[in-house]
N, C-alpha and C. Protein backbone atom coordinates (compact mmCIF):
# COMPACT_ATOMS: atom_id res chain seq x y z
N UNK A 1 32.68 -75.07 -46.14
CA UNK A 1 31.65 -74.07 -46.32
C UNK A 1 32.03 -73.22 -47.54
N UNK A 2 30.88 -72.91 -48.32
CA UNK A 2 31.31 -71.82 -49.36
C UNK A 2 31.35 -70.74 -48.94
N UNK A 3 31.54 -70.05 -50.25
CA UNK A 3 32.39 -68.69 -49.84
C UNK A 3 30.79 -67.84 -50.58
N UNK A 4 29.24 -68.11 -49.85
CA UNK A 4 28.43 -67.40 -50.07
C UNK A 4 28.11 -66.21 -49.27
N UNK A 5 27.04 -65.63 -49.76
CA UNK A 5 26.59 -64.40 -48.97
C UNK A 5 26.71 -64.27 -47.79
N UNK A 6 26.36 -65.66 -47.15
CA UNK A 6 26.32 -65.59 -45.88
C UNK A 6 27.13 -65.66 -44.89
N UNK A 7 28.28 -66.25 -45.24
CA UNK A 7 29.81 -66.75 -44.87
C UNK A 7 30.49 -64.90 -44.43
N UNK A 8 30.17 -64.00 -44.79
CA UNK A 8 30.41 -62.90 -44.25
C UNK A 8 30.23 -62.47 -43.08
N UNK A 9 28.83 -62.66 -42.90
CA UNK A 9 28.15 -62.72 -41.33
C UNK A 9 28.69 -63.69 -40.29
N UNK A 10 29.17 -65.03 -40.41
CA UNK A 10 29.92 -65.55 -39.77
C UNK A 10 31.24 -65.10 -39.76
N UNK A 11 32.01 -64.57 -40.63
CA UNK A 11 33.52 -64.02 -40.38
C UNK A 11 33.00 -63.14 -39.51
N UNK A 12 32.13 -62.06 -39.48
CA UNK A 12 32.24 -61.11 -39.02
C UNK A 12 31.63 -61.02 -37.24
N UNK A 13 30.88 -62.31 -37.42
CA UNK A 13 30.87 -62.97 -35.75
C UNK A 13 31.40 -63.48 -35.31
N UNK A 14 32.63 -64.02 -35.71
CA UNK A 14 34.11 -64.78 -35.42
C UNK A 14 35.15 -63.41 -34.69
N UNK A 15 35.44 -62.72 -35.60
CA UNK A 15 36.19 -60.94 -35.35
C UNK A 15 35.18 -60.71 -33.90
N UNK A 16 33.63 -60.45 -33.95
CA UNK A 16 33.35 -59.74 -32.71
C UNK A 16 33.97 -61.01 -31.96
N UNK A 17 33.37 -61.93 -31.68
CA UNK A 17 33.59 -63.49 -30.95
C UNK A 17 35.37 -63.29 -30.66
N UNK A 18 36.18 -62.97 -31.15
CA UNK A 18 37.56 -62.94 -31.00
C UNK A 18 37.75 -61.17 -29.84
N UNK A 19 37.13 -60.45 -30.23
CA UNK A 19 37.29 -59.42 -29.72
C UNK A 19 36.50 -59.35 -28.06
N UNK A 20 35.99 -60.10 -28.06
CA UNK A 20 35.40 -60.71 -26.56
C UNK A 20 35.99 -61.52 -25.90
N UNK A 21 37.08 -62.01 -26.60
CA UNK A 21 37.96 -63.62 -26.25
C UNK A 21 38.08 -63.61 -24.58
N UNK A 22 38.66 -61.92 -24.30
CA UNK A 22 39.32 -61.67 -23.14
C UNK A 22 38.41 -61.13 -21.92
N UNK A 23 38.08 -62.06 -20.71
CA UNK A 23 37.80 -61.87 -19.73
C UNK A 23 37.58 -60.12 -19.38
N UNK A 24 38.74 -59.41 -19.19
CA UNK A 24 38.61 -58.26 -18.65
C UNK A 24 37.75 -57.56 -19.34
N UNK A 25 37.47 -58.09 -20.78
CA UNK A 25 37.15 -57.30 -21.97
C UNK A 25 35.33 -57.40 -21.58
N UNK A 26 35.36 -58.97 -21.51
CA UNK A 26 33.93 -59.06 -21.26
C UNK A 26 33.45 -57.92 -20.05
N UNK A 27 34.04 -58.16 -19.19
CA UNK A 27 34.05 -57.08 -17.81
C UNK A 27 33.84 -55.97 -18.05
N UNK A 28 34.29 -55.07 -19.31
CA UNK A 28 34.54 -53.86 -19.44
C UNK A 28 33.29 -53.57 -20.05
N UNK A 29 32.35 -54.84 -21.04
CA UNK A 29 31.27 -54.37 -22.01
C UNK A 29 30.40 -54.77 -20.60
N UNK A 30 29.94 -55.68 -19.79
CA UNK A 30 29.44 -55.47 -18.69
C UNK A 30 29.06 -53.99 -18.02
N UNK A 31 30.18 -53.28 -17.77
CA UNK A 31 30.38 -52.03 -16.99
C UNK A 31 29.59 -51.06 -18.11
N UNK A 32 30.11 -51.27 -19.27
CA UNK A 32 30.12 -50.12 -20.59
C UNK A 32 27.96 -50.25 -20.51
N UNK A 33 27.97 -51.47 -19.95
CA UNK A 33 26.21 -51.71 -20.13
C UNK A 33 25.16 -51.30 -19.40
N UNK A 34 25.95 -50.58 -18.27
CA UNK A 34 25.13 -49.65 -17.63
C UNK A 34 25.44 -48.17 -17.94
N UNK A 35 25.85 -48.06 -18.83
CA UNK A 35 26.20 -46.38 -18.70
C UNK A 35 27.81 -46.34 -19.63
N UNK A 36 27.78 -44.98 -19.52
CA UNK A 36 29.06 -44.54 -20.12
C UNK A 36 30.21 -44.58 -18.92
N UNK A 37 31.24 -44.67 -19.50
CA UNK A 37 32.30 -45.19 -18.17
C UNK A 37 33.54 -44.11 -18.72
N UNK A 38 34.60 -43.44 -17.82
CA UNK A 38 35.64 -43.05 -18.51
C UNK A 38 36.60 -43.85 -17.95
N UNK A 39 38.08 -44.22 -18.60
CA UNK A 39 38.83 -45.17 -18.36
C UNK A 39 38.93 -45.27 -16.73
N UNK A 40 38.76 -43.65 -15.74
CA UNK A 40 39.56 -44.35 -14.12
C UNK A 40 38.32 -44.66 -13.75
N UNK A 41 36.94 -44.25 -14.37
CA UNK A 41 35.93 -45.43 -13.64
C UNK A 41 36.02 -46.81 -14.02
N UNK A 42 36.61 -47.10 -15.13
CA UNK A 42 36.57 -48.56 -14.94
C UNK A 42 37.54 -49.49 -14.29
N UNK A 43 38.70 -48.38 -14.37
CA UNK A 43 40.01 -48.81 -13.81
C UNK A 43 39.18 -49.25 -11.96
N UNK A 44 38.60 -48.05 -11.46
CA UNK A 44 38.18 -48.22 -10.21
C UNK A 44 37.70 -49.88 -10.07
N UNK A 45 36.28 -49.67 -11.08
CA UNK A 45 35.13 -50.68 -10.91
C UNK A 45 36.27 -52.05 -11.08
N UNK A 46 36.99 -52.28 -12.14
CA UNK A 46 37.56 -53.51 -12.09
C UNK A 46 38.68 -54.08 -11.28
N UNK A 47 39.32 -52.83 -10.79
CA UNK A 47 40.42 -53.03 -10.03
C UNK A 47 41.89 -53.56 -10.97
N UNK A 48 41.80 -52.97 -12.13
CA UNK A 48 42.60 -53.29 -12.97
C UNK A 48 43.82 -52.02 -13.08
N UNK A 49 44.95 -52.04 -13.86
CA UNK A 49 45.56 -50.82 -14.00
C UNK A 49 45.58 -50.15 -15.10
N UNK A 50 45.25 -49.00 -15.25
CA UNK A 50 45.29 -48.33 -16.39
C UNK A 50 45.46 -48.47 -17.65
N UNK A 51 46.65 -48.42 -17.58
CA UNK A 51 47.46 -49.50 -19.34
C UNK A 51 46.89 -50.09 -20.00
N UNK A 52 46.20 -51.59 -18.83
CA UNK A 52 45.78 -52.22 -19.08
C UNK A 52 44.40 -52.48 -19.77
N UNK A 53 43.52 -51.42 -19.12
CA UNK A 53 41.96 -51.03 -19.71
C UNK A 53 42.26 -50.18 -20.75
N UNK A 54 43.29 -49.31 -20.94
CA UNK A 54 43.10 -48.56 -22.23
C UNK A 54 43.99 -49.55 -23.18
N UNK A 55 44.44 -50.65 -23.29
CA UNK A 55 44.78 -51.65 -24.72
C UNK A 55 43.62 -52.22 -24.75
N UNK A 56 42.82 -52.78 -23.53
CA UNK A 56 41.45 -53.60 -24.34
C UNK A 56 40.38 -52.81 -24.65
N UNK A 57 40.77 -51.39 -23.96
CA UNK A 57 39.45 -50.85 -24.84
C UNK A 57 39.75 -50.42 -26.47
N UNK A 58 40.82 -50.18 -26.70
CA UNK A 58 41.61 -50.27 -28.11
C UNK A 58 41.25 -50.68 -28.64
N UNK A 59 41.20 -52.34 -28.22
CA UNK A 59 40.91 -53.52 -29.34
C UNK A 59 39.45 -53.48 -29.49
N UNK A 60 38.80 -53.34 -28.07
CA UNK A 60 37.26 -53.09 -28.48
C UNK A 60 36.83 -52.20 -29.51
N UNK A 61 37.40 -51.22 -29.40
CA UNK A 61 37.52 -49.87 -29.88
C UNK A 61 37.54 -50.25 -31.51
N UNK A 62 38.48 -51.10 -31.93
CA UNK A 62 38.78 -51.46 -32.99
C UNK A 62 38.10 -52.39 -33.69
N UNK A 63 37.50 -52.94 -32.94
CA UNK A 63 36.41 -54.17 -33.26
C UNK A 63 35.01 -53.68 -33.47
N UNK A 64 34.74 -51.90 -33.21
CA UNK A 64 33.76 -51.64 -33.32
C UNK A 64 32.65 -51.90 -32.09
N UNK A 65 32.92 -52.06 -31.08
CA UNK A 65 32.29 -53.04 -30.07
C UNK A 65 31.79 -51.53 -29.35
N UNK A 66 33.29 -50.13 -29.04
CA UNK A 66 32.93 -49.13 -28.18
C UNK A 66 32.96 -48.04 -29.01
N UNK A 67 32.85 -47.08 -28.41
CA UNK A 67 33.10 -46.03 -28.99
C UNK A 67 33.11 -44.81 -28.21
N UNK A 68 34.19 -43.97 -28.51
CA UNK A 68 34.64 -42.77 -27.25
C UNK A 68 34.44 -41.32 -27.60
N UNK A 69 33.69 -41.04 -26.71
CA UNK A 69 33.56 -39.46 -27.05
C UNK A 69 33.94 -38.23 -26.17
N UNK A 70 34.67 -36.94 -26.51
CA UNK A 70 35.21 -36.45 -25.47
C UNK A 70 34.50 -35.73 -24.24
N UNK A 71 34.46 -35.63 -23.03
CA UNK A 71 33.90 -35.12 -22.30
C UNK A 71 35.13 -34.55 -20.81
N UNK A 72 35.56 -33.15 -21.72
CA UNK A 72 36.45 -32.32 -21.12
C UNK A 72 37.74 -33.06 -21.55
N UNK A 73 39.01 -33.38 -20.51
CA UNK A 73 39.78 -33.77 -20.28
C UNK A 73 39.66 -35.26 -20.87
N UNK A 74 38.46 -35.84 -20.19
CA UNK A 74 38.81 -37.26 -20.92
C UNK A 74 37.83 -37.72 -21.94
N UNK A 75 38.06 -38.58 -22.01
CA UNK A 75 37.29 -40.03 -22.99
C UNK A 75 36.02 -40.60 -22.50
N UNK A 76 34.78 -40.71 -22.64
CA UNK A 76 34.07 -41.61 -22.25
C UNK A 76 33.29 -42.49 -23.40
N UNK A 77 33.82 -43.86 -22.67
CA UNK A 77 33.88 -45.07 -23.43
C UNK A 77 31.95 -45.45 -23.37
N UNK A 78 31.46 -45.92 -24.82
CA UNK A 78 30.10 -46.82 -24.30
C UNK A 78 29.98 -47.25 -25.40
N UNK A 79 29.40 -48.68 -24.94
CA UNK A 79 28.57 -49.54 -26.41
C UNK A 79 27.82 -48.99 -27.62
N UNK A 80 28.58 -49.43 -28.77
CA UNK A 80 28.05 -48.97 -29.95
C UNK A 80 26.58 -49.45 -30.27
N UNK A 81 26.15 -50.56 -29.26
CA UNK A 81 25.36 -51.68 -29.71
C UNK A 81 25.33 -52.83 -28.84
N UNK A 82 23.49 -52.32 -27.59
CA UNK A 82 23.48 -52.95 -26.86
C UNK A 82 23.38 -54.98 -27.26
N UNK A 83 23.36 -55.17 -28.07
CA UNK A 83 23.61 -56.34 -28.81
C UNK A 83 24.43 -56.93 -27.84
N UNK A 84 25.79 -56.40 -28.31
CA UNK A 84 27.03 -57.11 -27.76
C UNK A 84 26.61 -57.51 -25.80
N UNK A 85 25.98 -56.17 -25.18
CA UNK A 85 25.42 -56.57 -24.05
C UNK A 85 25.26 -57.87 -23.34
N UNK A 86 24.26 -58.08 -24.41
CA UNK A 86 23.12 -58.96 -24.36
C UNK A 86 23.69 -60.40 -24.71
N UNK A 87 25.42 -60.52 -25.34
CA UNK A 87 25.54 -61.73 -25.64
C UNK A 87 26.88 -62.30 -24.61
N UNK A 88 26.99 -60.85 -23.89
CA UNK A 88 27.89 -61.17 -22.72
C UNK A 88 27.42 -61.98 -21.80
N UNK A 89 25.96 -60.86 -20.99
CA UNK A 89 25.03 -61.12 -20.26
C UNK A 89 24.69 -62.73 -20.43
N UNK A 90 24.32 -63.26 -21.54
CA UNK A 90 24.18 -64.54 -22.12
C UNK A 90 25.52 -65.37 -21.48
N UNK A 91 26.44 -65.26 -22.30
CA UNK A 91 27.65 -65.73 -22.23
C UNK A 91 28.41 -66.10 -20.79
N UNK A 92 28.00 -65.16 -19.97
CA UNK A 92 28.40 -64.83 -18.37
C UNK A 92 27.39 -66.01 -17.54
N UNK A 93 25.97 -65.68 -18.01
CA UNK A 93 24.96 -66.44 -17.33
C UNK A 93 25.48 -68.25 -17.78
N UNK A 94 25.71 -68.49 -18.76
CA UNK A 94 25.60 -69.83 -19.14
C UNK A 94 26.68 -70.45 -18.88
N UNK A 95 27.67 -69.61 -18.63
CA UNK A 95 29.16 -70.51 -17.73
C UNK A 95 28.79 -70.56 -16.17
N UNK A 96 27.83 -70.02 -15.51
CA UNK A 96 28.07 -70.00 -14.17
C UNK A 96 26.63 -71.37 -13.79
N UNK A 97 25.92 -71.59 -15.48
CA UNK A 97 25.13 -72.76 -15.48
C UNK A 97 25.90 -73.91 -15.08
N UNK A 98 27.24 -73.96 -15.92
CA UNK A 98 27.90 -74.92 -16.30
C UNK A 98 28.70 -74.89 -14.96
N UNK A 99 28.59 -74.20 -14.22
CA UNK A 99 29.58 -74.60 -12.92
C UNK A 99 29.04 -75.49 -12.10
């Protein structure tokens, strides 16, 4: 493939596509898709531990995927861009085709 205009838009759906790689992650833009979440609601909703939801929301974070704003004491995490939603939702639905 050349290195045209368009070849950008695919790198740059490869990076989101990589930043989704991870299960919990998908889980987290799931949750993030009804609402704003702060890390111990999601910790609750997923049954995951702490640590653990605040490195993938990091990477989300970093990927542009979330974005956190303060509310008191903590953080509340939500989609920059119900997009990503919509390709989970997709993504989620079409593996449980394939089962």
């Amino acid at each position: 493939m050349t290195s045209g205009s368009g070849y950008e838009a695919y790198e740059g759906a490869g990076e989101l596509l990589r930043a989704l790689s991870a299960p919990i992650r998908l889980a987290i833009v799931s949750e993030l898709a009804q609402g704003e979440r702060c890390v111990h609601e999601l910790v609750e909703k997923l049954g995951a531990a702490q640590p653990l939801v605040s490195q993938h929301l990091r990477v989300l974070r970093g990927a542009g995927v979330v974005r956190g704003s303060r509310r008191g004491r903590e953080i509340a995490y939500a989609l920059v861009d119900e997009h990503v939603a919509h390709i989970v939702a997709d993504a989620v639905s079409h593996a449980g085709e394939a089962s």
